[in-house]
Each structure stands twice: as C-alpha cells, then as structure tokens.
Protein backbone atom coordinates (compact mmCIF):
# COMPACT_ATOMS: atom_id res chain seq x y z
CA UNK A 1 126.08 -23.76 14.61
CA UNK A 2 126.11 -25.65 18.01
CA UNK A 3 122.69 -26.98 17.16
CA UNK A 4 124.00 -28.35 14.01
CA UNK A 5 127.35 -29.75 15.28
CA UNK A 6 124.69 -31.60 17.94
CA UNK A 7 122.65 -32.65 14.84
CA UNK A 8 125.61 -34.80 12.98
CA UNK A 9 126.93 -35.84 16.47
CA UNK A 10 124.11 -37.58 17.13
CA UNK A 11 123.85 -38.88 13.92
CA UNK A 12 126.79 -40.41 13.87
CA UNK A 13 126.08 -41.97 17.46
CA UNK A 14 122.93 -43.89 15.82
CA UNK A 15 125.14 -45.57 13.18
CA UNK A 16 127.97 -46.43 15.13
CA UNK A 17 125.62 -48.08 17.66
CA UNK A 18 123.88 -50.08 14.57
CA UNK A 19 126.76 -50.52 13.21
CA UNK A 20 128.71 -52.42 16.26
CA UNK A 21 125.36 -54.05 17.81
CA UNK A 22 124.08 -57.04 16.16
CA UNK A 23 120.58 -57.63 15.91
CA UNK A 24 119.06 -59.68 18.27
CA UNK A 25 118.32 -63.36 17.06
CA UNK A 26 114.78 -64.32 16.88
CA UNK A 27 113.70 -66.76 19.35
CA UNK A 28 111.18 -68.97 18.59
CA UNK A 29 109.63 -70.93 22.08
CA UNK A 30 110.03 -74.56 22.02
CA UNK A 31 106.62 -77.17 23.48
CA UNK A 32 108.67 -77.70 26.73
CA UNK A 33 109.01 -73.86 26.90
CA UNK A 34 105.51 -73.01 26.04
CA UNK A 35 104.11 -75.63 28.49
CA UNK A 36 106.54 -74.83 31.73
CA UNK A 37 106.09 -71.13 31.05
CA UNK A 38 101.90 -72.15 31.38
CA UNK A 39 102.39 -73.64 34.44
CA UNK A 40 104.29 -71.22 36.00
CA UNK A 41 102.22 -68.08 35.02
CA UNK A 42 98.45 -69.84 34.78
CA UNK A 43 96.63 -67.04 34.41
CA UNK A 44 98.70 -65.10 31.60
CA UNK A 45 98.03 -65.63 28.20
CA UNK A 46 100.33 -66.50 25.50
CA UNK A 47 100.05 -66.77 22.16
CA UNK A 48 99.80 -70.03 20.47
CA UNK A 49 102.26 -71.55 18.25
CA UNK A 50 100.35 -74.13 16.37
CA UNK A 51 102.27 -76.89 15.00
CA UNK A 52 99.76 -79.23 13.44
CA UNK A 53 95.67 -79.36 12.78
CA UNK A 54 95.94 -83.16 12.80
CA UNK A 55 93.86 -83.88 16.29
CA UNK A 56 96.15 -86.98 16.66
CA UNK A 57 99.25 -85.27 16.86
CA UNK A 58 98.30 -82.46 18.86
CA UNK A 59 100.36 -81.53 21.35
CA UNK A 60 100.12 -79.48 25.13
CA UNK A 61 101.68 -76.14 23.29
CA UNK A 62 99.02 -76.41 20.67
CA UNK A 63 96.29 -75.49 23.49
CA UNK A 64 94.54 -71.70 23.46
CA UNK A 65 93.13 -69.50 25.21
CA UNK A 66 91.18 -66.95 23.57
CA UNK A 67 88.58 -66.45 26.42
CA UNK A 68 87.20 -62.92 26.34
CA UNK A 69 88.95 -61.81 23.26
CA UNK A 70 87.67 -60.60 19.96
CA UNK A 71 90.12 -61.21 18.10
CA UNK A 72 92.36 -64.67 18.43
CA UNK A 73 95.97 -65.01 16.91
CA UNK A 74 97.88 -67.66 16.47
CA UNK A 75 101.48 -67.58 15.69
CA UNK A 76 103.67 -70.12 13.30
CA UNK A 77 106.56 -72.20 14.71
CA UNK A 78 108.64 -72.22 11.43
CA UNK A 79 108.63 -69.40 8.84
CA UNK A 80 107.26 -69.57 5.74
CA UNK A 81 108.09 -68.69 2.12
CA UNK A 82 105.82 -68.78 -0.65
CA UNK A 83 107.12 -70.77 -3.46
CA UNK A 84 105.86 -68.17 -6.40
CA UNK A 85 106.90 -64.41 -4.79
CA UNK A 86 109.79 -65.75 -1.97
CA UNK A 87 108.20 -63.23 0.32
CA UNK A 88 107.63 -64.48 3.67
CA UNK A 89 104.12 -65.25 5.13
CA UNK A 90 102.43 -63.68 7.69
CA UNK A 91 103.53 -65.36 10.77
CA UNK A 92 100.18 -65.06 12.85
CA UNK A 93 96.62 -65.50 11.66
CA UNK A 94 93.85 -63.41 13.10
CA UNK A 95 90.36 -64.85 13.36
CA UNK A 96 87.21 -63.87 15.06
CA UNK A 97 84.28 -65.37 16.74
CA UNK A 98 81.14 -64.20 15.45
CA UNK A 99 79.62 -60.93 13.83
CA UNK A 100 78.49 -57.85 15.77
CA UNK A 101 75.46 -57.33 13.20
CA UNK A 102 72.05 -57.59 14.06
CA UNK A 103 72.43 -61.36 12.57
CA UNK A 104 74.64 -62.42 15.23
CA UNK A 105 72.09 -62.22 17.70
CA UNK A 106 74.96 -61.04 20.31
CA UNK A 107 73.27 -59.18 23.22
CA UNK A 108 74.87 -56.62 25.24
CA UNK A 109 77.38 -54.89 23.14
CA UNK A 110 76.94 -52.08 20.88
CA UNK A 111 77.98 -52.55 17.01
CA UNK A 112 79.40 -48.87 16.83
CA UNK A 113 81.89 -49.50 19.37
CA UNK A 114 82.87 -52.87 18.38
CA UNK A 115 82.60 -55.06 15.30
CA UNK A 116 83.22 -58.92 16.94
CA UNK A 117 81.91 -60.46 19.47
CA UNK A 118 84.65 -61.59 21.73
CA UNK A 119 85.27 -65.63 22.30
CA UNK A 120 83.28 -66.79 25.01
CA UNK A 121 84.43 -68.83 27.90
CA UNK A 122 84.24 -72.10 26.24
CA UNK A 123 87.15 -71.07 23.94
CA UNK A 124 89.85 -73.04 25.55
CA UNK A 125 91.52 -75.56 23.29
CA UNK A 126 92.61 -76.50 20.44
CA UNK A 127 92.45 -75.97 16.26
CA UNK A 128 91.76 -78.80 14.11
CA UNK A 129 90.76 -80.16 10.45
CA UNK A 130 87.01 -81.25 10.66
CA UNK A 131 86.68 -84.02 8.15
CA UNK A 132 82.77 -85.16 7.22
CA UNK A 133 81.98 -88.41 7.40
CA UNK A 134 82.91 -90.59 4.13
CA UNK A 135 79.57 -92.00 4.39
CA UNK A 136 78.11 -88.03 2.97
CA UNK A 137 79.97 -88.40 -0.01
CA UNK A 138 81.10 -84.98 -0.01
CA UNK A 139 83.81 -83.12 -1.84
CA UNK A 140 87.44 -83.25 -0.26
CA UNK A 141 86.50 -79.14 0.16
CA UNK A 142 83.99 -79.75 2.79
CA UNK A 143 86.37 -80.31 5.63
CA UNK A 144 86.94 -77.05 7.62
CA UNK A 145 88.70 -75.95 10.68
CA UNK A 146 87.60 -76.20 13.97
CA UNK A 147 87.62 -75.19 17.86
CA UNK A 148 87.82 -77.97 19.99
CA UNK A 149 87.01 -76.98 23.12
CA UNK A 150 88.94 -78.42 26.18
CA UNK A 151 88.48 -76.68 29.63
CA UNK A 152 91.54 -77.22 31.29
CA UNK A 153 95.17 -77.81 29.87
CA UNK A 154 95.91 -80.92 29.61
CA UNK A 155 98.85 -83.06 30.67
CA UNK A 156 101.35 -83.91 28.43
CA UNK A 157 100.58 -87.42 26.84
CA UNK A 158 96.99 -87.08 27.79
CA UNK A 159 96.42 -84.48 24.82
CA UNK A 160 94.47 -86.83 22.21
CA UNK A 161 92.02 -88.29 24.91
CA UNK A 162 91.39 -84.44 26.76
CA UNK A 163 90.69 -83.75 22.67
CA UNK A 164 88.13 -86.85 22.56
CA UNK A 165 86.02 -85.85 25.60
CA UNK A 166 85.60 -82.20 24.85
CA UNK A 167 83.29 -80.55 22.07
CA UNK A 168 83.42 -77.89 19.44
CA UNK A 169 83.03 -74.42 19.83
CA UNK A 170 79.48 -72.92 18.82
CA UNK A 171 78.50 -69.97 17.32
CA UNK A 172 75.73 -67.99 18.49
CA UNK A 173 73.56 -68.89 15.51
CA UNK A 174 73.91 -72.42 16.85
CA UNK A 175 76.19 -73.67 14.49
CA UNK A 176 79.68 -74.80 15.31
CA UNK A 177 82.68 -72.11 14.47
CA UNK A 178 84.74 -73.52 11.36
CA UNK A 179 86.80 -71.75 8.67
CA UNK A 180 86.37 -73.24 5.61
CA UNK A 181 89.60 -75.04 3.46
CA UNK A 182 88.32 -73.16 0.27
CA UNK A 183 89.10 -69.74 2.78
CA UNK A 184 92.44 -71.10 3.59
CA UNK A 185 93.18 -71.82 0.12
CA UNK A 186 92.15 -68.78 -1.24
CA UNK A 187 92.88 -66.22 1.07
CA UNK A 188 96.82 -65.01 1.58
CA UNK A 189 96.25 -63.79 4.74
CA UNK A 190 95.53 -67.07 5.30
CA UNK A 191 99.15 -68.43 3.66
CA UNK A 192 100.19 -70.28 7.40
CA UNK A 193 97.30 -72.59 7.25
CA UNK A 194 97.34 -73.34 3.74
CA UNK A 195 101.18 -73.85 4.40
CA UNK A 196 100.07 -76.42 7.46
CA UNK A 197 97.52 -78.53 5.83
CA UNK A 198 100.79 -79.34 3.19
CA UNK A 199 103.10 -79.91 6.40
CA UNK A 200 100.70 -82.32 7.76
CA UNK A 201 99.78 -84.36 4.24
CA UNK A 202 96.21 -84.20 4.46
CA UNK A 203 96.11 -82.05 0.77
CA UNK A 204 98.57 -82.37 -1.91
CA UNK A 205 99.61 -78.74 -3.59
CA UNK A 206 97.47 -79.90 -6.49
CA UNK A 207 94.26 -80.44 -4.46
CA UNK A 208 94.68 -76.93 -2.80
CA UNK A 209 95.16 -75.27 -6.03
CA UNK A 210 91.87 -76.66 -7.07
CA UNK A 211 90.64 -75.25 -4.06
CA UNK A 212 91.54 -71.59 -4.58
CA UNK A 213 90.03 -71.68 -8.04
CA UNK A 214 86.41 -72.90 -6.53
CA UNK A 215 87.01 -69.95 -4.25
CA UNK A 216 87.81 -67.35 -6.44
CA UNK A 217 84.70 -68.69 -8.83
CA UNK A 218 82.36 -68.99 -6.32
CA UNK A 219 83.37 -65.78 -4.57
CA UNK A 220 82.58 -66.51 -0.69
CA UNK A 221 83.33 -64.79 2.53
CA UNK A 222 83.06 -65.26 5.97
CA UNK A 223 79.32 -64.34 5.49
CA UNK A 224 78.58 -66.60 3.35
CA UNK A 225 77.20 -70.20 4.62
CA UNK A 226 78.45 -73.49 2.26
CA UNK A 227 76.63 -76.04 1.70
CA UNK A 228 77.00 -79.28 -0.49
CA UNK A 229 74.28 -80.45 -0.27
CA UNK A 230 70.18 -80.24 0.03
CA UNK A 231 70.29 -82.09 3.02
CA UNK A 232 72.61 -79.44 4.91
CA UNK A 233 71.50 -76.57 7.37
CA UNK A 234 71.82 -72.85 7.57
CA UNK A 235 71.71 -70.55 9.71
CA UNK A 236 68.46 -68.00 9.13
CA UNK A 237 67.70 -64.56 10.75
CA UNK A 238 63.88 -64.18 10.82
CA UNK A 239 63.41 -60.34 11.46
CA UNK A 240 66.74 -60.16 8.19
CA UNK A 241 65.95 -59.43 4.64
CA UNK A 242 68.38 -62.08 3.13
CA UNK A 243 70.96 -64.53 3.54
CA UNK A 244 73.66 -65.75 1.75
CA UNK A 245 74.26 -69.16 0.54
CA UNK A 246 76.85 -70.67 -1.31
CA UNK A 247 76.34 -74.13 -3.12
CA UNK A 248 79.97 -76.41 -3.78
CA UNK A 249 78.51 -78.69 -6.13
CA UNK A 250 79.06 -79.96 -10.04
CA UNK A 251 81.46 -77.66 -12.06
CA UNK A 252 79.29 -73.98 -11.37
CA UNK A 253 80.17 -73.36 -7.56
CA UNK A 254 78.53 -69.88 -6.67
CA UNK A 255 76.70 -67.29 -3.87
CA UNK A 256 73.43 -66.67 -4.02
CA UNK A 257 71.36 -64.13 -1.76
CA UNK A 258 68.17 -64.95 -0.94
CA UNK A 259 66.02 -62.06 -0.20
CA UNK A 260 62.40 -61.57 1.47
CA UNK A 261 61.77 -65.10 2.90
CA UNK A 262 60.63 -64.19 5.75
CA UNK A 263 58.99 -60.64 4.65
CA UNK A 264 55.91 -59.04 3.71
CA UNK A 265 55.87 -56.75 0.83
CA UNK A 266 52.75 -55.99 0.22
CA UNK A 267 51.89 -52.16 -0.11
CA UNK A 268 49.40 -52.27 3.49
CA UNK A 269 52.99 -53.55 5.11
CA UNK A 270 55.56 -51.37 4.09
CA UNK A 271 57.68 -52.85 7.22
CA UNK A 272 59.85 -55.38 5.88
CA UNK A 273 60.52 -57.48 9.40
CA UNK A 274 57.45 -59.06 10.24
CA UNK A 275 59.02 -61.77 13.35
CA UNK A 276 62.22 -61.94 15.30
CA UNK A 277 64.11 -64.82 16.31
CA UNK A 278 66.33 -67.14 14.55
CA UNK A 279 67.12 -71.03 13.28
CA UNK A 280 68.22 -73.25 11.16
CA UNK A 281 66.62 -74.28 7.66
CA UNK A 282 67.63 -76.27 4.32
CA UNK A 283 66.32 -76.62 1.31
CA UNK A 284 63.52 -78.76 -0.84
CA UNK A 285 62.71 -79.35 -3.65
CA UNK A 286 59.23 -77.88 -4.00
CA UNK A 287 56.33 -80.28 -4.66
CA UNK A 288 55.20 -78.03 -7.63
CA UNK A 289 58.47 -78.19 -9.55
CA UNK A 290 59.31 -79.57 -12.98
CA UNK A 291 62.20 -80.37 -14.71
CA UNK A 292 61.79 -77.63 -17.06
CA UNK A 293 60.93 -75.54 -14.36
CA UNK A 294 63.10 -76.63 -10.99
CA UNK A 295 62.13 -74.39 -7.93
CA UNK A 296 63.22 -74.83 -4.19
CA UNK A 297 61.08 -74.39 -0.82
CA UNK A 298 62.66 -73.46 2.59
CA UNK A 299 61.81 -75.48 5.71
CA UNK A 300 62.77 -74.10 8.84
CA UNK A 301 64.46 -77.04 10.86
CA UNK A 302 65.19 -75.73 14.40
CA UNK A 303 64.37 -72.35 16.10
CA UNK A 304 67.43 -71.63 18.17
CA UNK A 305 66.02 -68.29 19.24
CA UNK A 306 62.00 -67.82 19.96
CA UNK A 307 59.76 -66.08 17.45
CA UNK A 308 58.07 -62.63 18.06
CA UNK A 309 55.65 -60.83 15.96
CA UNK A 310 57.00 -57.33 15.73
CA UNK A 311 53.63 -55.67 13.93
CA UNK A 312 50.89 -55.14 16.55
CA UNK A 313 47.95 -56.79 15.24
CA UNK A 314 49.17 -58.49 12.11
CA UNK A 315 46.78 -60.54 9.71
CA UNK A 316 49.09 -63.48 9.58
CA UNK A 317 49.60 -63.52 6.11
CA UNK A 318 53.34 -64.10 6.41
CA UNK A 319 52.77 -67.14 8.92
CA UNK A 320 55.25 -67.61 11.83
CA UNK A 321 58.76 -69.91 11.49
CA UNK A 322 57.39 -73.12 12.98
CA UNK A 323 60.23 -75.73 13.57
CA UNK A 324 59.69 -78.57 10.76
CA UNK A 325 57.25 -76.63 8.79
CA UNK A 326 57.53 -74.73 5.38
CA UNK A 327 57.91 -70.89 5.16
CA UNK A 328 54.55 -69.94 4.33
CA UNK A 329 52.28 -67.61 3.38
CA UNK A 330 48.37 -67.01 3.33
CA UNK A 331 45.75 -65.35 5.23
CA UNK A 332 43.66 -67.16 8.33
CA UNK A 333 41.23 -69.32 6.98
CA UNK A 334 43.43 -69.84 3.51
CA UNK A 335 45.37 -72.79 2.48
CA UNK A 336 49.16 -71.75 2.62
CA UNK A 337 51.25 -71.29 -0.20
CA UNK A 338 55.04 -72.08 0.52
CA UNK A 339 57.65 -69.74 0.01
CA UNK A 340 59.77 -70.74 -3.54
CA UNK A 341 62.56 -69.74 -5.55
CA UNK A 342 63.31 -70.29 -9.02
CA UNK A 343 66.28 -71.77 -10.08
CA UNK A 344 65.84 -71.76 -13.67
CA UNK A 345 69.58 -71.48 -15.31
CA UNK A 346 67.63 -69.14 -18.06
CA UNK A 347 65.96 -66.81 -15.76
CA UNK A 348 67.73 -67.09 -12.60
CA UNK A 349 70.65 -65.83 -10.48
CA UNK A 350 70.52 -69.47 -8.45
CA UNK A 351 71.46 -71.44 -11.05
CA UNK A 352 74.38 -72.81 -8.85
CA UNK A 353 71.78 -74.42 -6.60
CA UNK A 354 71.05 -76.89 -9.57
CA UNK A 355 74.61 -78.75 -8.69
CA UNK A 356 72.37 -79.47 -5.35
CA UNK A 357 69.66 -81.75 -7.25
C-alpha cells in the first residue's frame, strides 16, 4: 500500500512540474556569438551553422573544423519545413570523408572497427557550390559541393580573400571531396542543402526537381563516380574487380559497373588481382569501333599510388597500369590488345555511356 501511495505521489510530482515549467526556448547562436565564442575557447570545437554555399557571401561562423573526425555535421541556422509533408527537416547533415574499403587506400585503420576514414588535418574551412567552368558546356547538374580548405580562421571581412588563397579538400584517391547536387536533390536526409541552394538562388524549385528525377533514374550513391563527359577522370583501384560509373548525359542517365579491367581470368590464374596501386583513367573511344558497333577503351591517366605485381613470376599477359597508356593485354613478345567494352544499346548494360559520344 505505501509503495503504491509512493507510486501516484510521484506521479503526480512529474506533471505538476511539467505542468508549471515551461519549456526552455531554443536558442539558436548568432555569427557574432559563434565567432567570440571561437576566440575565446580556440581549441574546442563547435558545430557549424552554415548559412550560405555561395563562397562570396561566406561568412567567419561559416568556418569548420572537422579535423580528426569521421563523421562531420553541420547544423542549420533557420528551420525548415518541407512544402509537400510540413514535417520539419533534419536540422544537421552528416557527411564523411572517404571509405574504409580496400578502395580507399586508407592505411592504418582496420575496416572492422571503423567504416570512415576520419577528416584529415587539412579539413579546416569552409562548404561551397563548385560550379564548372561555362567553357565545358556541362549540365547545370555538374556543380557539386565542396571543402575549401582554409588553415586558420579568418578575420571577419577578410573571409572571401582567406577563401581565394586556400584549396579544396582531397580525397585519398586523389580526387577532390564533393557531394554531388543530384545527391542533394534526391536524398531527404539531405533536405537542408537542397533547402540552401533555394535560399541562396543559384537553382530554381523547378531545376531541382529535375534533378531528383535524374537521380532517382540513374540510381547513384556515394560510390558511384559521375561523369559528363569522355573527357572526365575517375578514380580506379588496380588490385579491385570493378568500379562504378555513372554517365549524366542525353535523356538515359544511368550506373554502370565495370568489371575485370584490370584482371586475369584465365583458368592458369584463378587469382583475380594481378597489381596493386591506384589512379585515375577516362574513357575512349576505341580505334576498332563502328557505329553499328560503338565500344570504349580505358586509358589510365595518372598513377596516384605505385603499381605492384602481386603474382610471383607472372607472364605479363595482363600488362601493368602505365600512366598515359591503354589497359592492355598480351603476352611478351605479342602486340597488345586493349581492354574494351561494348556499349551496344541491343546487347549491353552500358548503353548510358552512348549519351558520352
């Protein structure tokens, strides 16, 4: 009985107290905050409150730090609703740096124990829309987001020019560390940057609608590399057994794995890897193709990481990744047949690579 009588007591207490304390209000830090609270407490971190990816308006409390972490957030300064549901956005985005698999070519971490590498040292600075060059001629989807890196934090009004003399962030395949606007348009956990690129006018509501749909056709992820055209790069594993490429191009945007580029699969060889290492490539048109028959070579464009042969005493017949060469094949004392891939619309999976020609 006393145990019961204790029960409703404290029962009671609980919704007299919620019923006579109001809730906090939520308060949201303002620039001036942000940047007096970094100069007081330099080496604690806060978390970001972006308020624009335009690199002209950019502003001190825009500046991050996500040095040593593996997973960055940023936070929103305004809420957000979403127009179709009226349910609120998420009010931080989480992003990574780079991948823990064996692609990522990440040394001295173990992939069981942890599944990102964390931001390196040079990731002090600030986000940003990437815009190619109007000279490339490429789709209004090609511009991305971007890690400007800028060592120290810069003073106020001196923002725009720290942005100018620092550089962006690089992956370790070499490339530099972007999240594409057909991933912010597509994704909903990615609702706050969608939601920015409309606060700062650089897409009408239209144009990002026509995003999502190329991104829900074409069916990317963070794995997947874009390219729009034959003339751009992408990133290549040597000792992997396929990549994934996806071609924005034309009306038929799609991913396409490539597999066994760099492989031997004949019987004697029943060990897929052949070399180690890593570059960049892109893709040609192959000298032997026809209309009726299109097919694309790989040439490898850069080594980034050095080529080893991991079969003692191998015949060659897969030849090594030589920067500005063809992936080839053929035996010591043979003329070398390139690598190709059909890309056939009638007998192929890569018919989205056509868009490319």
């Amino acid at each position: 009985m006393t145990s019961l009588l204790r029960s409703r007591c404290h029962s009671l207490l609980i919704k007299r107290c919620f019923a006579t304390s109001p809730s906090p209000p939520i308060l949201i830090p303002q620039p001036d905050e942000l940047v007096a609270w970094s100069r007081v407490h330099p080496n604690r971190r806060k978390i970001p409150y972006i308020s624009t990816f335009l690199p002209e308006k950019l502003q001190v409390s825009d500046y991050i730090d996500w040095v040593g972490r593996e997973t960055g957030i940023t936070h929103t300064e305004t809420s957000y609703r979403s127009p179709q549901t009226h349910l609120g956005a998420r009010s931080s985005v989480r992003l990574n740096y780079a991948s823990l698999l064996k692609e990522a070519a990440v040394k001295n971490t173990s992939p069981s124990r942890q599944r990102h590498a964390a931001f390196p040292p040079e990731a002090k600075g600030f986000l940003y829309l990437h815009v190619p060059d109007p000279a490339l001629s490429l789709p209004r989807c090609a511009s991305a987001l971007r890690f400007r890196s800028v060592p120290h934090l810069p003073a106020v009004g001196d923002v725009y020019e720290a942005f100018q003399r620092g550089t962006d962030l690089i992956q370790p395949n070499g490339f530099p560390w972007s999240l594409s606007t057909l991933l912010i348009a597509g994704r909903s956990s990615l609702a706050f940057f969608r939601h920015q690129l409309l606060q700062d006018s650089i897409y009408t509501e239209e144009e990002l609608e026509e995003f999502k749909k190329i991104y829900q056709k074409s069916k990317i992820d963070r794995r997947s590399h874009l390219i729009y055209s034959l003339d751009d790069h992408f990133p290549v594993r040597f000792d992997s057994t396929r990549f994934t490429i996806c071609a924005i191009a034309g009306k038929n945007p799609g991913v396409s794995i490539f597999l066994n580029v760099f492989t031997d699969l004949r019987q004697q060889h029943p060990r897929l890897q052949v070399y180690s290492g890593g570059g960049h490539a892109r893709f040609e048109l192959s000298p032997n193709s026809r209309p009726q028959h299109p097919q694309l070579v790989v040439r490898v464009m850069k080594i980034t990481e050095p080529v080893k042969c991991l079969i003692p005493d191998y015949d060659g017949y897969v030849n090594p990744p030589r920067e500005g060469e063809l992936v080839t094949r053929g035996l010591p004392g043979q003329t070398p047949e390139p690598w190709t891939v059909d890309i056939d619309p009638r007998k192929s999976t890569h018919s989205s690579m056509l868009d490319l020609l």
